[in-house]
N, C-alpha and C. Protein backbone atom coordinates (compact mmCIF):
# COMPACT_ATOMS: atom_id res chain seq x y z
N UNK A 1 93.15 48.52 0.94
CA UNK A 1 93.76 48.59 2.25
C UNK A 1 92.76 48.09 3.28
N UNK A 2 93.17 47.21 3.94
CA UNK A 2 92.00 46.57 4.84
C UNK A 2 91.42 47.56 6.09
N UNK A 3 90.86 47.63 6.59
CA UNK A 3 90.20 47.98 7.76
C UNK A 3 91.45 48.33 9.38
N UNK A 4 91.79 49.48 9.49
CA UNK A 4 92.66 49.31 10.69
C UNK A 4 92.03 49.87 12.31
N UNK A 5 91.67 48.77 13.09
CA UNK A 5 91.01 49.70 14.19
C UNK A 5 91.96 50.38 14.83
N UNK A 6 91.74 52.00 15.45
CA UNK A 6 92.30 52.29 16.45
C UNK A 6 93.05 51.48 17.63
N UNK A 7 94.06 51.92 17.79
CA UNK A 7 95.27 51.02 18.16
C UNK A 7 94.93 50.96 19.47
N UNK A 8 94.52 52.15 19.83
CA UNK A 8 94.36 53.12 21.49
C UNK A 8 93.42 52.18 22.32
N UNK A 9 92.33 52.01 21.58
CA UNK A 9 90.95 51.34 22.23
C UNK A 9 90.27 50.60 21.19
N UNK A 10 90.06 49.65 21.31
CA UNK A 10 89.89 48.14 20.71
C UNK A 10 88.34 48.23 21.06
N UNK A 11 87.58 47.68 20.13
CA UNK A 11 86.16 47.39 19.69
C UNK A 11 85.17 47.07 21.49
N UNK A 12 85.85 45.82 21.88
CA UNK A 12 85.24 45.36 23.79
C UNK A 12 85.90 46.46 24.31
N UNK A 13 87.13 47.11 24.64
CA UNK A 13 86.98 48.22 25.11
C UNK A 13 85.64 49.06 24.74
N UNK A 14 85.80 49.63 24.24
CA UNK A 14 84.71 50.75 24.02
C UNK A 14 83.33 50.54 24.13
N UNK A 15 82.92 48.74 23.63
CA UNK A 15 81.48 48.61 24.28
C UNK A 15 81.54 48.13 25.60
N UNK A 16 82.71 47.65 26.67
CA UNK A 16 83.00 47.90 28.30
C UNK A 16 82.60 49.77 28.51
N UNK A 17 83.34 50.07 27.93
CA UNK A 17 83.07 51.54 28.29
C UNK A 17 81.76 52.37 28.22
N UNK A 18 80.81 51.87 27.46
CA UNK A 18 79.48 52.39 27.08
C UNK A 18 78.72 51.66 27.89
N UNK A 19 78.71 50.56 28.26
CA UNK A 19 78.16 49.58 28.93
C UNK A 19 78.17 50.38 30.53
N UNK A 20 79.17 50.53 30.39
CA UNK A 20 79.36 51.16 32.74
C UNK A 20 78.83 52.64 32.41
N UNK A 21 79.04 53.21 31.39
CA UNK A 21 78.35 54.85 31.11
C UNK A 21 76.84 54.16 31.47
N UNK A 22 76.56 53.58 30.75
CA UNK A 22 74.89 52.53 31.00
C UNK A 22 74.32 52.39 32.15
N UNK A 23 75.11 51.89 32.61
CA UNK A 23 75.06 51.40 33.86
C UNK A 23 75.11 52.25 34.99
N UNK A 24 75.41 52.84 34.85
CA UNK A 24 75.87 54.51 35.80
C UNK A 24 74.59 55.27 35.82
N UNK A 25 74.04 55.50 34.35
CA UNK A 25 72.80 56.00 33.81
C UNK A 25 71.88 55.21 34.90
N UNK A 26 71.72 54.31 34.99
CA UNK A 26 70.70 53.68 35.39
C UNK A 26 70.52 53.77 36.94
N UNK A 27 71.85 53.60 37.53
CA UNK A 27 71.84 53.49 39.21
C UNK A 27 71.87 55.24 39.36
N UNK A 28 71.65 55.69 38.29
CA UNK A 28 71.59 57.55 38.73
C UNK A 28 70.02 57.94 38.84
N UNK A 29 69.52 56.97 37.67
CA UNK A 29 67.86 56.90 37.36
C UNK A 29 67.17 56.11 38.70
N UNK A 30 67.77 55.33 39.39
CA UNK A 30 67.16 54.50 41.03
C UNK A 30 66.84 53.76 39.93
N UNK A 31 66.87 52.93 39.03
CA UNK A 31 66.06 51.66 38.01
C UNK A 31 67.04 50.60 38.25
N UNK A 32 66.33 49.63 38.81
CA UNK A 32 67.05 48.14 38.57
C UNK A 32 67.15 47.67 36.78
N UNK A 33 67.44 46.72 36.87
CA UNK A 33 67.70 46.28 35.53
C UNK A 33 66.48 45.60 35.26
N UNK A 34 65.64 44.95 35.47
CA UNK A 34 64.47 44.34 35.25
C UNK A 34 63.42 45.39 35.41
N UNK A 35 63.27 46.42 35.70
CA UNK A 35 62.07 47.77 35.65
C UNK A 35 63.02 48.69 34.32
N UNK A 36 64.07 48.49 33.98
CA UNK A 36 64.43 49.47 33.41
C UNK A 36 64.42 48.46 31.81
N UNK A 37 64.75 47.54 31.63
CA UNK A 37 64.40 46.37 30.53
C UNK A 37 63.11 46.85 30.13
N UNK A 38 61.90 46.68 30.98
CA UNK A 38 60.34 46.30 30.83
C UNK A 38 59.90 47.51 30.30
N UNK A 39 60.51 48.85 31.13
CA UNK A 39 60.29 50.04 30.44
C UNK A 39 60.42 50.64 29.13
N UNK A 40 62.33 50.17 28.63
CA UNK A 40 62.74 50.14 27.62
C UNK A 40 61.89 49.15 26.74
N UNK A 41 61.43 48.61 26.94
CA UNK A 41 61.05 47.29 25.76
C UNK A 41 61.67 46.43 25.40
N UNK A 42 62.81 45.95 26.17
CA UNK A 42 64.18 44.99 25.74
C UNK A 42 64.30 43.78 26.29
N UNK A 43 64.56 43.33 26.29
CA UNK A 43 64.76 41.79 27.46
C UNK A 43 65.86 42.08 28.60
N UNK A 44 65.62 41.37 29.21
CA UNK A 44 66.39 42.10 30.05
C UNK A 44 68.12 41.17 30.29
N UNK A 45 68.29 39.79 29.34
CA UNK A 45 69.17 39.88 28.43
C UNK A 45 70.13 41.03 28.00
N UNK A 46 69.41 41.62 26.91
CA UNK A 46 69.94 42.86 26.28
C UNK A 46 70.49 43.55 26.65
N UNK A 47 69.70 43.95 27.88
CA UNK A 47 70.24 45.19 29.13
C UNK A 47 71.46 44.89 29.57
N UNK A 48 71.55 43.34 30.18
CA UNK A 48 72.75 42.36 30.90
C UNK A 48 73.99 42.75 29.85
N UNK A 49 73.42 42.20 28.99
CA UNK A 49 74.85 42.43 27.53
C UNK A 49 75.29 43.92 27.62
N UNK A 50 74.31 44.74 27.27
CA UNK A 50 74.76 45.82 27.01
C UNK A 50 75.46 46.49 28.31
N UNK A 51 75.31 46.41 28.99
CA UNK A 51 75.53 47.27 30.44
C UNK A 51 77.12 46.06 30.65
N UNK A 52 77.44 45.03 30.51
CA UNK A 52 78.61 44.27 30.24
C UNK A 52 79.31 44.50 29.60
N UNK A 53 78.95 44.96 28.26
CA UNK A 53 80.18 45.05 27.60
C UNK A 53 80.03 44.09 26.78
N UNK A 54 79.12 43.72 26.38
CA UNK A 54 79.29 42.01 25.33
C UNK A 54 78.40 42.45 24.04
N UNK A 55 78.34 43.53 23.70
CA UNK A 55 77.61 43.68 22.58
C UNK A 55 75.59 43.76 23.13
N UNK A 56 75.76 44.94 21.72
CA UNK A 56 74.12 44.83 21.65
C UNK A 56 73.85 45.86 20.63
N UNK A 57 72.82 46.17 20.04
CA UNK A 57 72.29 46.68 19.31
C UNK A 57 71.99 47.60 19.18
N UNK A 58 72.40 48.30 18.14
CA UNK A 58 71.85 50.39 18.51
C UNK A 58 70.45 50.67 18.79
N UNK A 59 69.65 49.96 18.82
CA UNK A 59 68.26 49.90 18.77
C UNK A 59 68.13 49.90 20.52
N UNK A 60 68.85 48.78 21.17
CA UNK A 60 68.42 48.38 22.35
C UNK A 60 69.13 49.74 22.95
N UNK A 61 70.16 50.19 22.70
CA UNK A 61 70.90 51.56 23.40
C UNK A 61 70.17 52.38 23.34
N UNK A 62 68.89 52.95 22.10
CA UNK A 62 68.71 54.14 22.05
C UNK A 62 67.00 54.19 22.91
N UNK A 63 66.81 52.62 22.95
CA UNK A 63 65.54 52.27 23.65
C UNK A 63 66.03 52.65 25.30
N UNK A 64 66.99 51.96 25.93
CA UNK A 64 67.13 52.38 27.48
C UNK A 64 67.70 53.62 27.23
N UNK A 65 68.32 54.47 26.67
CA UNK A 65 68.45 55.59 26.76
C UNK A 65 67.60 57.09 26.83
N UNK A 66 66.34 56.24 26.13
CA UNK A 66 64.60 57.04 25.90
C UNK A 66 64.05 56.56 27.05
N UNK A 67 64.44 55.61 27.79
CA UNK A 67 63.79 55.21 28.96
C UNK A 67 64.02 55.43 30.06
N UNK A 68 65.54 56.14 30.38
CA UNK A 68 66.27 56.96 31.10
C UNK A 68 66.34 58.39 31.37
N UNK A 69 65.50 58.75 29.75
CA UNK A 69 65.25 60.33 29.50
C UNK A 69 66.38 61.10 29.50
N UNK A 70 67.52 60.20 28.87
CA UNK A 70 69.04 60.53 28.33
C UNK A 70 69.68 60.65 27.00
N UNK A 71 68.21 60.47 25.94
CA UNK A 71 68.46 60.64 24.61
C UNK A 71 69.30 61.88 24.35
N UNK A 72 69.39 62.83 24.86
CA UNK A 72 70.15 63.86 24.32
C UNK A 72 72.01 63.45 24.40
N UNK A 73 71.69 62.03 25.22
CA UNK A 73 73.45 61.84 25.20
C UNK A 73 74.11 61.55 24.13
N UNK A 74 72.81 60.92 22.94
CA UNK A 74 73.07 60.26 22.04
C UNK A 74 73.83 61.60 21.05
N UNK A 75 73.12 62.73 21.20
CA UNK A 75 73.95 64.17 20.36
C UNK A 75 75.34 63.97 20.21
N UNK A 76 76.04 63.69 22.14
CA UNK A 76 77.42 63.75 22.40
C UNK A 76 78.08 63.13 21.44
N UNK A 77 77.36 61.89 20.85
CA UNK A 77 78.30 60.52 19.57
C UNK A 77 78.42 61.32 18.60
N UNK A 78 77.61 62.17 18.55
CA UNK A 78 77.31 62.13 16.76
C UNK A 78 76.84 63.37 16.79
N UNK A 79 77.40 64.46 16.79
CA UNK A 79 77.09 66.15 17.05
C UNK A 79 76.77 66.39 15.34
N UNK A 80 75.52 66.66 14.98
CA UNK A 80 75.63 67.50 14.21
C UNK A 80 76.45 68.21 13.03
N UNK A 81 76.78 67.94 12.03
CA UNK A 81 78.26 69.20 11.85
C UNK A 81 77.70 70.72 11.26
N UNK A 82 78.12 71.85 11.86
CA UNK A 82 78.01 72.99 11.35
C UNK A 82 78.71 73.62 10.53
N UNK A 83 79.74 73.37 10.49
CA UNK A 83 80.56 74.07 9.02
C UNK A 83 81.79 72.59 8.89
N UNK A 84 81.77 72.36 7.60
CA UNK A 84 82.34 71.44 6.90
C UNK A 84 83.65 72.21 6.89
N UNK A 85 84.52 71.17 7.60
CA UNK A 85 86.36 71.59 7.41
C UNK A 85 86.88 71.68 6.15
N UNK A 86 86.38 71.33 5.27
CA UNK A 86 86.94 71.63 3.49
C UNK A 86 86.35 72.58 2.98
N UNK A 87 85.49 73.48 3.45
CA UNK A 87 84.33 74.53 3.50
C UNK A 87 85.32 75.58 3.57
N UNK A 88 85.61 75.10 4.79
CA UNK A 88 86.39 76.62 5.92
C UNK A 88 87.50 76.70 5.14
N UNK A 89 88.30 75.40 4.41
CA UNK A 89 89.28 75.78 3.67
C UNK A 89 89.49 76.51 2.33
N UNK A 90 88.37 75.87 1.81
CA UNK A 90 88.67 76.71 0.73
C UNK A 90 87.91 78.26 1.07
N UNK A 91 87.50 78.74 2.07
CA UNK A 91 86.85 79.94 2.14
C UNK A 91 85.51 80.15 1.55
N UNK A 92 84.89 78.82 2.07
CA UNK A 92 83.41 78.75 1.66
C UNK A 92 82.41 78.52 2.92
N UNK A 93 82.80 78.83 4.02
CA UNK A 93 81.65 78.52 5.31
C UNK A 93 80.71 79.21 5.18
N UNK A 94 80.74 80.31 4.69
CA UNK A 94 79.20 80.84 4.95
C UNK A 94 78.51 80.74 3.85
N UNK A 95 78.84 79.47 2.86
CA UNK A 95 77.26 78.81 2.01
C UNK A 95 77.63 77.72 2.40
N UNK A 96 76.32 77.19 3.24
CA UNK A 96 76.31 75.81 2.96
C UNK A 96 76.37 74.89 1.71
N UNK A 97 76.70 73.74 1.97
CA UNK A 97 76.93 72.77 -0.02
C UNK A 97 75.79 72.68 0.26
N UNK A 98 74.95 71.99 -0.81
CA UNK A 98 73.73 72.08 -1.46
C UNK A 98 73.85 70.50 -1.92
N UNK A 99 75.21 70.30 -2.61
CA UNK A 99 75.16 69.26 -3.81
C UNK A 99 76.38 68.68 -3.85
N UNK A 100 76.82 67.58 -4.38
CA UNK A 100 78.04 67.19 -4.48
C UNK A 100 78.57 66.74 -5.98
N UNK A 101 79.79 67.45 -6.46
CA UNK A 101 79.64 67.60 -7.74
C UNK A 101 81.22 66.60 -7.84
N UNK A 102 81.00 66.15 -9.14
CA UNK A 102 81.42 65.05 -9.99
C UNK A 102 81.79 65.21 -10.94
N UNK A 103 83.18 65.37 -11.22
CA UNK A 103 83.72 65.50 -12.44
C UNK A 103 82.95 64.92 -13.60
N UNK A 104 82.76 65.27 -15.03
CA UNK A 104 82.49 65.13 -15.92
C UNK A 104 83.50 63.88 -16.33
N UNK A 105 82.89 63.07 -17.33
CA UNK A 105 83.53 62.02 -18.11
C UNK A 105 83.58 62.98 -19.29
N UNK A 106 85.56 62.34 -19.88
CA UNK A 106 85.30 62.93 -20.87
C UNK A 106 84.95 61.88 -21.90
N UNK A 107 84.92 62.31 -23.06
CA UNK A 107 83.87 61.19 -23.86
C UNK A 107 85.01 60.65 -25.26
C-alpha cells in the first residue's frame, strides 16, 4: 500500500507552518536573521529556507532552536511516551516492556 499523506495538511503546509513558528521564535528572541544564522552555525541561507517554508534540515532546526534557548519545544514534536496504549489494553501499564517478543517458527 503506498504511502498516504494526511489529507488535512500537506508536507509545504506544515514546513510554512514551522517556518513562521521560527520565525516568531526569533523576532521574540530581538535576533535578526544574520546574528541568529552566525550564532546557530547555519548559513544564513538555511535560516531563509527554513523560516520560508522551503525545506531544511533537522539539524539546522535543532541548531537555531539551541540558539534561541527553545530546545525544549522540540519535546512538544515528540513527547516522550509513558505508558504504551496496547499496555493499558491488555492491563499491563504498570510493567514497563523490556523486550519484544516474536513468535516462534515452527520447524
Amino acid at each position: 500500500m503506498p504511502f498516504v499523506e494526511n489529507i488535512d495538511v500537506a508536507t509545504d503546509q506544515w514546513e510554512s507552518r514551522l517556518g513562521a513558528q521560527v520565525r516568531s521564535l526569533r523576532l521574540e528572541h530581538g535576533s535578526d536573521q544574520q546574528s541568529l544564522a552566525r550564532l546557530a552555525d547555519v548559513s544564513l541561507s538555511s535560516l531563509k529556507n527554513l523560516e520560508n517554508g522551503r525545506g531544511s534540515t533537522l539539524r539546522t532546526l535543532v541548531r537555531i532552536l539551541r540558539a534561541l534557548d527553545a530546545a525544549s519545544w522540540l519535546d512538544t514534536l515528540a513527547p516522550e511516551p509513558t505508558v504504551s496504549p496496547l499496555d493499558v489494553l491488555r492491563g499491563q501499564a504498570e510493567t514497563p516492556r523490556r523486550r519484544v517478543y516474536r513468535p516462534r517458527k515452527s520447524v
